[in-house]
C-alpha atoms as a PDB file:
ATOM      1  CA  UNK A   1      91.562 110.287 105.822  1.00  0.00           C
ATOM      2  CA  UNK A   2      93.469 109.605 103.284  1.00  0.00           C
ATOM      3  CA  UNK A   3      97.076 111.185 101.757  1.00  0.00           C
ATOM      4  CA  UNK A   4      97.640 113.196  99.818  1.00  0.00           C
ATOM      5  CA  UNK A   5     100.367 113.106  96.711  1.00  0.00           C
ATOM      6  CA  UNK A   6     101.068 115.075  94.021  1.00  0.00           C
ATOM      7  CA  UNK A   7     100.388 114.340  90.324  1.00  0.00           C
ATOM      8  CA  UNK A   8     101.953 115.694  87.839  1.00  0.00           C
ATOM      9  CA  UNK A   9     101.466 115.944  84.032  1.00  0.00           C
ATOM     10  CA  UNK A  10     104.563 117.863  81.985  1.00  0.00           C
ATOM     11  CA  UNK A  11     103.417 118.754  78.515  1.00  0.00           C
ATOM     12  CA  UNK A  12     107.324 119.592  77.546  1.00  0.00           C
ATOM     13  CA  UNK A  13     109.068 116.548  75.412  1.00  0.00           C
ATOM     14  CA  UNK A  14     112.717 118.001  75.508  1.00  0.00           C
ATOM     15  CA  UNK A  15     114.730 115.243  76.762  1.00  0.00           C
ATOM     16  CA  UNK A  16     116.930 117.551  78.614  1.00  0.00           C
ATOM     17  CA  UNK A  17     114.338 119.341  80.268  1.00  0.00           C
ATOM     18  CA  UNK A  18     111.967 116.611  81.513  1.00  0.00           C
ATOM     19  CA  UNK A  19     115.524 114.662  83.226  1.00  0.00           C
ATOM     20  CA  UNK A  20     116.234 117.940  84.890  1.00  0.00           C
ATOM     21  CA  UNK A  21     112.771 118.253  86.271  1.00  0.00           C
ATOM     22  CA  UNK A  22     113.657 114.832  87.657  1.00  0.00           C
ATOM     23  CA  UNK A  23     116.288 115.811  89.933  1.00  0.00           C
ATOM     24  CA  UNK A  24     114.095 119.208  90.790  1.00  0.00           C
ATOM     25  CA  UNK A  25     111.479 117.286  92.185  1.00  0.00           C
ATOM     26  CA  UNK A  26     114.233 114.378  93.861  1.00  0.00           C
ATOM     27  CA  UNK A  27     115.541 117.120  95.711  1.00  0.00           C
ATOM     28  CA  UNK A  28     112.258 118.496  97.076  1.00  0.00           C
ATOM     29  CA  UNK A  29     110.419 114.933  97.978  1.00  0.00           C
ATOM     30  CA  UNK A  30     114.159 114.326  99.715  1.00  0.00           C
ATOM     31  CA  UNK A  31     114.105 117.478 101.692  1.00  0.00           C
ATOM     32  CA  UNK A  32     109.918 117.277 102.000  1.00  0.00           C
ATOM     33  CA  UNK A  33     108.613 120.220 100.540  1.00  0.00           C
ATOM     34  CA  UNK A  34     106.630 118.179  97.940  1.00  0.00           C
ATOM     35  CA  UNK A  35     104.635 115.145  99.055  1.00  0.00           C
ATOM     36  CA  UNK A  36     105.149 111.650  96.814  1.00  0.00           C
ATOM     37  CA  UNK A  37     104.634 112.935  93.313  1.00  0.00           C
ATOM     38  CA  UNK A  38     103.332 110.253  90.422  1.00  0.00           C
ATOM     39  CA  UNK A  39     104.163 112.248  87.597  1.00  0.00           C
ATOM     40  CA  UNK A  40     104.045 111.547  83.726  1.00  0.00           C
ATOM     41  CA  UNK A  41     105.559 112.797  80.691  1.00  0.00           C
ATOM     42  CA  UNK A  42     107.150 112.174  77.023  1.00  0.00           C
ATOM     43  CA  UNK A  43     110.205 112.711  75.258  1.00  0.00           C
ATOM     44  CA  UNK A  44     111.066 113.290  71.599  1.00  0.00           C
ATOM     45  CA  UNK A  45     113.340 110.631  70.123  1.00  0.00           C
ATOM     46  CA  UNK A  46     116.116 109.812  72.311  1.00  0.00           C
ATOM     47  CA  UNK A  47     118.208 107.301  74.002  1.00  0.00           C
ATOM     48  CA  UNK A  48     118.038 107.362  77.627  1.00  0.00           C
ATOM     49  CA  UNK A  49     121.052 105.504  79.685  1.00  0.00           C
ATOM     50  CA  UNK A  50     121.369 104.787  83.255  1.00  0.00           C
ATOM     51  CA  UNK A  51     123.205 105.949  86.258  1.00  0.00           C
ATOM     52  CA  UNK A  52     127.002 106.144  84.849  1.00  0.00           C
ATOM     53  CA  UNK A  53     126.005 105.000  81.448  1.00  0.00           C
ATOM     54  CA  UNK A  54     127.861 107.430  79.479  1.00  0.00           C
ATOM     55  CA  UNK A  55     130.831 105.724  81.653  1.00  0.00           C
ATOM     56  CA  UNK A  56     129.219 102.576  81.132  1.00  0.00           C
ATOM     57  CA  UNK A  57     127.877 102.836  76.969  1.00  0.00           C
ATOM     58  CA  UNK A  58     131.068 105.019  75.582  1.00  0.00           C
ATOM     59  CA  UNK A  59     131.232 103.431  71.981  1.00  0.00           C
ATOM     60  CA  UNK A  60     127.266 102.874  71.567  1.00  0.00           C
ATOM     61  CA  UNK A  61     126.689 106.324  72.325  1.00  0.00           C
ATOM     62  CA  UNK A  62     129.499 108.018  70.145  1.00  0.00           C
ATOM     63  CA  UNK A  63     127.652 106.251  67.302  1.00  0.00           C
ATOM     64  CA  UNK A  64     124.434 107.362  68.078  1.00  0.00           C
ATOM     65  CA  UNK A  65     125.158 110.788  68.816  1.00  0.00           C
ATOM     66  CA  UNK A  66     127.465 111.021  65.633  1.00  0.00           C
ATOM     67  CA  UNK A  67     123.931 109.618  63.571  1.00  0.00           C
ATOM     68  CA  UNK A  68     122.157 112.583  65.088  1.00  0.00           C
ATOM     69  CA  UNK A  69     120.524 111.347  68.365  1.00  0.00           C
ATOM     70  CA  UNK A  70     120.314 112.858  71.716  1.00  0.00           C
ATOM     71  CA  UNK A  71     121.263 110.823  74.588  1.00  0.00           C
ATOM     72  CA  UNK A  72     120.853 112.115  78.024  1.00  0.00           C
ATOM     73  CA  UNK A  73     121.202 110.195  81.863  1.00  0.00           C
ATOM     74  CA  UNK A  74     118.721 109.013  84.133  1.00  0.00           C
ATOM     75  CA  UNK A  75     119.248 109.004  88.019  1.00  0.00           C
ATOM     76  CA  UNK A  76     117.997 105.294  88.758  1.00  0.00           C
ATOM     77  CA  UNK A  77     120.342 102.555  87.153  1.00  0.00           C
ATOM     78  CA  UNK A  78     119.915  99.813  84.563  1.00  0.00           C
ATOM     79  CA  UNK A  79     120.911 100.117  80.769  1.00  0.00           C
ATOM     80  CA  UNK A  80     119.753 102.082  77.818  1.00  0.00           C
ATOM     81  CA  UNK A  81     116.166 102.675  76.657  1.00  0.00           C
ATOM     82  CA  UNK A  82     114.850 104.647  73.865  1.00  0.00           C
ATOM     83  CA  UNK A  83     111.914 107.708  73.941  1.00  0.00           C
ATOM     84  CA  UNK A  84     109.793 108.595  71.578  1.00  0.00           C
ATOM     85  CA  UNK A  85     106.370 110.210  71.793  1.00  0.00           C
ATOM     86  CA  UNK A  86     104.596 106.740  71.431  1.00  0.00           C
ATOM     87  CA  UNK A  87     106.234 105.919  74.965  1.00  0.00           C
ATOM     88  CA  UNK A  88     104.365 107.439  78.205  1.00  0.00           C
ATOM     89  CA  UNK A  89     106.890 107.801  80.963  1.00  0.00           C
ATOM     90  CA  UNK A  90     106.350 107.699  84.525  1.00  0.00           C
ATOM     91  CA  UNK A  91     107.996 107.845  88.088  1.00  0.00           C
ATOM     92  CA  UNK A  92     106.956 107.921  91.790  1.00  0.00           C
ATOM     93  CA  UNK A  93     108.989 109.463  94.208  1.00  0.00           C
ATOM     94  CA  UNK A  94     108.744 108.809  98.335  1.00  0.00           C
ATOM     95  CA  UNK A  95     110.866 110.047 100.833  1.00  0.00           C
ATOM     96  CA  UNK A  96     112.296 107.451 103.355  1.00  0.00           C
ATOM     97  CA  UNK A  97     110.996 106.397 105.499  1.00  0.00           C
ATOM     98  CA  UNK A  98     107.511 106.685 104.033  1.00  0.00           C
ATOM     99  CA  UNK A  99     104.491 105.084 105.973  1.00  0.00           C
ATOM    100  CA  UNK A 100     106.784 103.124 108.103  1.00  0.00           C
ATOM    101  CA  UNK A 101     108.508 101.903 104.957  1.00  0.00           C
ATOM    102  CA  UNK A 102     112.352 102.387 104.669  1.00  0.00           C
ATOM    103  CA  UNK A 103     112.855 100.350 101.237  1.00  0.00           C
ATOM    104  CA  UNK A 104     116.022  99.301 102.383  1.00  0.00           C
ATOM    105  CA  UNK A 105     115.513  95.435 100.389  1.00  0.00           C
ATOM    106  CA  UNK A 106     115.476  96.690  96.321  1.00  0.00           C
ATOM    107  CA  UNK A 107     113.230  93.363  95.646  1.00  0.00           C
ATOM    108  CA  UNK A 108     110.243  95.190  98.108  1.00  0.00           C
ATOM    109  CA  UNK A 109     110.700  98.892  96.461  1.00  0.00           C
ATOM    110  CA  UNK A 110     110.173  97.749  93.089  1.00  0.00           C
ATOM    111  CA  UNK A 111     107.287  95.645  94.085  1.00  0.00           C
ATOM    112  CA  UNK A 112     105.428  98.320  96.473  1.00  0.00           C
ATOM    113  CA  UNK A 113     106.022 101.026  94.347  1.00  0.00           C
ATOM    114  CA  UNK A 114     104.931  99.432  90.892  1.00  0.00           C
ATOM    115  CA  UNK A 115     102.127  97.880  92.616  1.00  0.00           C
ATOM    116  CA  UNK A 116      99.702 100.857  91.109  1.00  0.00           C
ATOM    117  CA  UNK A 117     101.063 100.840  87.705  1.00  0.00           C
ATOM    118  CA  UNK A 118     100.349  97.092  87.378  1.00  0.00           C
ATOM    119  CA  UNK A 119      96.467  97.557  89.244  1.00  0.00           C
ATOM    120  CA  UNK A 120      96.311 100.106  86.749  1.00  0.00           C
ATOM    121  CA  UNK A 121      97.192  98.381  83.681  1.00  0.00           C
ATOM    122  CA  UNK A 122      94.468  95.781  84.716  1.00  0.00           C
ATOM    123  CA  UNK A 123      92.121  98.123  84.142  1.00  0.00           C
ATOM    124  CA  UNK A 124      92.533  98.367  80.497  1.00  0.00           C
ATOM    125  CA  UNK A 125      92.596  94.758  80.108  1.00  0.00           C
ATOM    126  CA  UNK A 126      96.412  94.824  80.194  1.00  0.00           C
ATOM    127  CA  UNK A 127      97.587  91.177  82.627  1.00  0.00           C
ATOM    128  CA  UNK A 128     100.712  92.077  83.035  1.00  0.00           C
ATOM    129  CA  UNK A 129     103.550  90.523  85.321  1.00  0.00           C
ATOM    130  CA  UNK A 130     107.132  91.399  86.604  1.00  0.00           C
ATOM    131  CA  UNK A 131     109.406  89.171  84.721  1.00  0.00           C
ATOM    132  CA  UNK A 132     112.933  89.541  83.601  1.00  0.00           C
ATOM    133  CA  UNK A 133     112.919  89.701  79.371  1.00  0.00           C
ATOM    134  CA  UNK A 134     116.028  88.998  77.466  1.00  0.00           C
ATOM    135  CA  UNK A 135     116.067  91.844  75.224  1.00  0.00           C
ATOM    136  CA  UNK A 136     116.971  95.538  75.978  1.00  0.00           C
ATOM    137  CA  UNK A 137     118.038  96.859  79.352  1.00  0.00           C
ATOM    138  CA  UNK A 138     116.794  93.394  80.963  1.00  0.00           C
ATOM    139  CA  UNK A 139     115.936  93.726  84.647  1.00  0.00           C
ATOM    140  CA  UNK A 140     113.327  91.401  87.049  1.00  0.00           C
ATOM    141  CA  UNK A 141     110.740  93.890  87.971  1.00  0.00           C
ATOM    142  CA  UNK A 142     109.907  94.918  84.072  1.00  0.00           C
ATOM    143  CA  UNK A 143     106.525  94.209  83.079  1.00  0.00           C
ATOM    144  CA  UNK A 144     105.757  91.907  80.684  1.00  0.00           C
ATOM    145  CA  UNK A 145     102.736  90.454  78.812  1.00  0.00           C
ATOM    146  CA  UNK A 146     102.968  86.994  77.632  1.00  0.00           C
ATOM    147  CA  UNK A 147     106.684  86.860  77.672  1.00  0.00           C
ATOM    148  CA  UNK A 148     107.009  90.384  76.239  1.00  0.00           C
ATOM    149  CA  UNK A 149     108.519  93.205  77.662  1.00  0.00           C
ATOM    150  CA  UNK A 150     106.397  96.542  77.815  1.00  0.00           C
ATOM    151  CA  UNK A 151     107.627  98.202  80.216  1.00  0.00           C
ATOM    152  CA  UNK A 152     110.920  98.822  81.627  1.00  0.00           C
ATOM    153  CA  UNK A 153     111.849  99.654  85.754  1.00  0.00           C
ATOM    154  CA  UNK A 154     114.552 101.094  86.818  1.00  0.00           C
ATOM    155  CA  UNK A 155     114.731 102.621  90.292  1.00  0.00           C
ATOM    156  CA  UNK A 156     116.934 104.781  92.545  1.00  0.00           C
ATOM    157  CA  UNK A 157     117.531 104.858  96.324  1.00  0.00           C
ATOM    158  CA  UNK A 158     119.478 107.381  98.594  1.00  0.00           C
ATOM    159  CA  UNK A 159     119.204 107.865 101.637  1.00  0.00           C
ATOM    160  CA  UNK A 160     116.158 110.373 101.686  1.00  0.00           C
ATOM    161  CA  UNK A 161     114.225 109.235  98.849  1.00  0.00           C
ATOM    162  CA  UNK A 162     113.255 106.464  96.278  1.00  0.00           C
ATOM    163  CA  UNK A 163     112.710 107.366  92.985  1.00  0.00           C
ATOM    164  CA  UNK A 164     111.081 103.986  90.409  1.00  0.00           C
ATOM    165  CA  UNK A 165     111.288 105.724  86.801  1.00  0.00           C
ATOM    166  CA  UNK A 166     109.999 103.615  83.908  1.00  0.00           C
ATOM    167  CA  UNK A 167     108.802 104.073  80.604  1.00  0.00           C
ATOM    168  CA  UNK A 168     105.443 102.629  78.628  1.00  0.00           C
ATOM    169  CA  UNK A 169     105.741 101.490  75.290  1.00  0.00           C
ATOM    170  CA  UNK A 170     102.483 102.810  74.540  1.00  0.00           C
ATOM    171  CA  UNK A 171     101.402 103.561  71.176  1.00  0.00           C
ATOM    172  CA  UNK A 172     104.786 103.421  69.258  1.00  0.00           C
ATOM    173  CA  UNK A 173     105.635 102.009  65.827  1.00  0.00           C
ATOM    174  CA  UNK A 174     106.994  98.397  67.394  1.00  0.00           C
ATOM    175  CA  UNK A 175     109.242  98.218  64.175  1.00  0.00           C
ATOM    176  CA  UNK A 176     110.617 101.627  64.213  1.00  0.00           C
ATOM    177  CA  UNK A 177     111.001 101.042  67.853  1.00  0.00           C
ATOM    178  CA  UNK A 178     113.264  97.838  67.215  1.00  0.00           C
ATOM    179  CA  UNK A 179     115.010  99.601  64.692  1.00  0.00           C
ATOM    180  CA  UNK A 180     116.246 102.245  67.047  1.00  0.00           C
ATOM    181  CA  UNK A 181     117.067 100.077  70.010  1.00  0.00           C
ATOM    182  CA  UNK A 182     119.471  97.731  67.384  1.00  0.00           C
ATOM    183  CA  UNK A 183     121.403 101.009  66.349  1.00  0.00           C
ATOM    184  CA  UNK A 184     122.045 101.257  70.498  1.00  0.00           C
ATOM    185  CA  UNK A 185     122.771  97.811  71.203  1.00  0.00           C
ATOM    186  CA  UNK A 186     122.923  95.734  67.728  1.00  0.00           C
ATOM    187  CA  UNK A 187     120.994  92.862  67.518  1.00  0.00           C
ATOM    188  CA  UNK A 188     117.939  92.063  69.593  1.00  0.00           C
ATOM    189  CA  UNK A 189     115.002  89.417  69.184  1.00  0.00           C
ATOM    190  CA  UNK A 190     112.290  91.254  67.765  1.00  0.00           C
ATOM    191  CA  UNK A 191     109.660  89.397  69.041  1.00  0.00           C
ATOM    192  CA  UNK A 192     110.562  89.750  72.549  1.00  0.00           C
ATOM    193  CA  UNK A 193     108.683  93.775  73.144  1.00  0.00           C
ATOM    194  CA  UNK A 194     105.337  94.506  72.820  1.00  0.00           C
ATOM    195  CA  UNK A 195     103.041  97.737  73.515  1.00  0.00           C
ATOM    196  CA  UNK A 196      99.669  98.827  74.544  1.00  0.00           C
ATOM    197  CA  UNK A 197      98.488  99.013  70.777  1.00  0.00           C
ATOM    198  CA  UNK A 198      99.390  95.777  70.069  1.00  0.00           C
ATOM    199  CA  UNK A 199      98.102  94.225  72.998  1.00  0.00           C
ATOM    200  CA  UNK A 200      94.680  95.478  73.190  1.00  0.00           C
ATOM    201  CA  UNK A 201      94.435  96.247  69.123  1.00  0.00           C
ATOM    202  CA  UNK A 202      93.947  99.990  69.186  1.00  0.00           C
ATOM    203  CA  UNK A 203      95.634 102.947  69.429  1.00  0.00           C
ATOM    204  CA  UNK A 204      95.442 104.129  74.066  1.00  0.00           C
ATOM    205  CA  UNK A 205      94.680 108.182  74.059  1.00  0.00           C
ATOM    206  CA  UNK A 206      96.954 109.107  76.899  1.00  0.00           C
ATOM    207  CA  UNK A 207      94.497 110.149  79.548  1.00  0.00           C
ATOM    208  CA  UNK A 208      92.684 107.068  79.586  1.00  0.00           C
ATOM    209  CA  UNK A 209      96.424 105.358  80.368  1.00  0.00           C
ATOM    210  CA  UNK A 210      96.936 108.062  83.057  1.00  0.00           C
ATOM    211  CA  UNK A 211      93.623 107.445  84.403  1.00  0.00           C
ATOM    212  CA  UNK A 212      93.991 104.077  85.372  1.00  0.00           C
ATOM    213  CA  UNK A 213      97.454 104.239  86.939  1.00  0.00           C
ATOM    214  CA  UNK A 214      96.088 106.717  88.876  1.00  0.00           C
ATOM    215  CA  UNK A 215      93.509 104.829  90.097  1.00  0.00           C
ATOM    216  CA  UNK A 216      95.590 101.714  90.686  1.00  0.00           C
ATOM    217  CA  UNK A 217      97.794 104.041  92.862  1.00  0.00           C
ATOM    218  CA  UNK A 218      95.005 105.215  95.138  1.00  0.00           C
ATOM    219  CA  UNK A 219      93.808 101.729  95.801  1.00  0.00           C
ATOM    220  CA  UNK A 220      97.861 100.551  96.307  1.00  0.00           C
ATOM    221  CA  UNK A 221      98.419 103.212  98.663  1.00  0.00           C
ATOM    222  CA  UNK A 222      94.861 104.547  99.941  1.00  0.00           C
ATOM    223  CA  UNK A 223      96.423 108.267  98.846  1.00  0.00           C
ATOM    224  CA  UNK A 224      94.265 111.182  96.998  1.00  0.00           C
ATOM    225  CA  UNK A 225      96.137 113.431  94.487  1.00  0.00           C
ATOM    226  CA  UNK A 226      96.611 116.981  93.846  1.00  0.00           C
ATOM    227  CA  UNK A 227      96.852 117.359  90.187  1.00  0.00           C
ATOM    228  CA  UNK A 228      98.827 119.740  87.976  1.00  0.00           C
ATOM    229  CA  UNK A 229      99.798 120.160  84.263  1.00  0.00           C
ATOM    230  CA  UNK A 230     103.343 121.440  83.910  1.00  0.00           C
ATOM    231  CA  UNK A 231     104.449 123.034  80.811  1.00  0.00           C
ATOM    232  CA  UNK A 232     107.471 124.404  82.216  1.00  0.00           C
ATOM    233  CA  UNK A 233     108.597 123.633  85.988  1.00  0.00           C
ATOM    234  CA  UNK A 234     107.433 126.057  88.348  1.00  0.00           C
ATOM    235  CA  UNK A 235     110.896 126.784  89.760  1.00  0.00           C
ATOM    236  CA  UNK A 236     112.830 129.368  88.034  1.00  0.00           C
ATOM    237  CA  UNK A 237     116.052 127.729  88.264  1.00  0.00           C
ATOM    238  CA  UNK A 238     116.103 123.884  88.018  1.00  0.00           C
ATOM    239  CA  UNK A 239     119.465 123.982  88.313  1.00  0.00           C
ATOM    240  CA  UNK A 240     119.125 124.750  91.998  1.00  0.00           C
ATOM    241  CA  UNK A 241     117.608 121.762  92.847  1.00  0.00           C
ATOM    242  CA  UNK A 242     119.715 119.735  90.624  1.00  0.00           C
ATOM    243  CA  UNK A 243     121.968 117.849  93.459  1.00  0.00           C
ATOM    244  CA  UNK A 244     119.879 114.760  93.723  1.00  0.00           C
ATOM    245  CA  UNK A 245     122.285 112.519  95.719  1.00  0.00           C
ATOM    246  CA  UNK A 246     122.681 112.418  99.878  1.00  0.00           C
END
């Protein structure tokens, strides 16, 4: 018989919101009163920053902020990424251990876990490898398509959980999308992203995306999920379940 994880759609794009339902559902894989949870979401335009990046990205995000952008923290590490609501974002969190599985070597936990996400991708045609891109927030295990980053990884281990976040350039405007990431970081190579519209030359309704991650995660992990839409998290206080390190 197969597992049994959760899947999770939130229909909410605040920023603030969607990072805090993060940590809510950190701190209940980590303790185990959820199962492994693939869940997906958006954001409205935003900069997103690692683990200690407001420590790490002081002057890039006092300009930002003072142009009128939101900037909010991620749990896993790695450097700064910008949302919009052309990007589909996704994470998987597992307790440890998990199946016999204690990711304790980072190289393994990004492979394992993204192993569904890449199956999935496959499925719409989409070849795409882990390969380090020299362009934003530049890390080995983000995808890439013919030398092209469209996806970026970043992951988070403690001692009760893992947590791989990333986010799916999807359907966004690829110039508008440069644009923003050169106010962040100055200049990049603009021919170094790429997205789902570009690659297979037509706009991806986000189900059909969902769809085939999903699959690729059953077949990676031989698990069944129990889905839910989320438009606002079904604890009352978030904030209880906020403390996401052990």
């Amino acid at each position: 018989m197969s597992d049994r994880w959760n899947l999770l759609i939130t229909r909410e794009t605040d920023p603030i919101f969607n990072m805090a339902v993060e940590d809510a559902i950190a701190s209940r894989v980590r303790e185990r009163t959820l199962p492994p949870t693939l869940r997906f979401w958006k954001d409205r335009s935003c900069f997103v920053v690692g683990r200690f990046g407001r420590r790490r990205f002081v002057e890039q995000i006092k300009r930002v902020e003072k142009e009128g952008f939101l900037v909010v923290e991620r749990q896993s590490g790695g450097e700064a990424i910008y949302h919009d609501e052309g990007c589909v974002n996704f994470s998987v969190f597992v307790p440890r251990p998990y199946d016999g599985q204690n990711w304790d070597r980072v190289e393994e936990a990004f492979k394992h876990l993204s192993t569904g996400l890449i199956r999935g991708l496959k499925y719409l045609s989409i070849p795409c490898v882990q390969s380090r891109v020299e362009t934003f927030c530049p890390g080995p295990y983000d995808l890439a398509v013919n030398g092209k980053k469209i996806a970026g990884l970043s992951m988070a281990r403690r001692k009760r959980f893992v947590l791989l976040q990333g986010t799916l350039v999807v359907n966004s405007d690829l110039n508008h999308y440069f644009d923003m990431l050169t106010k962040f970081y100055g200049e990049l190579e603009r021919d170094k992203i790429t997205s789902l519209k570009e690659e297979i030359g037509k706009e991806v309704k986000d189900i059909e995306l969902i769809e085939a991650i999903v699959k690729g995660y059953e077949e990676a992990f031989h698990v069944r999920f129990n889905f839910k839409t989320q438009r606002s998290y079904p604890e009352r206080s978030i904030d209880n379940h906020s403390d996401h390190v052990s």
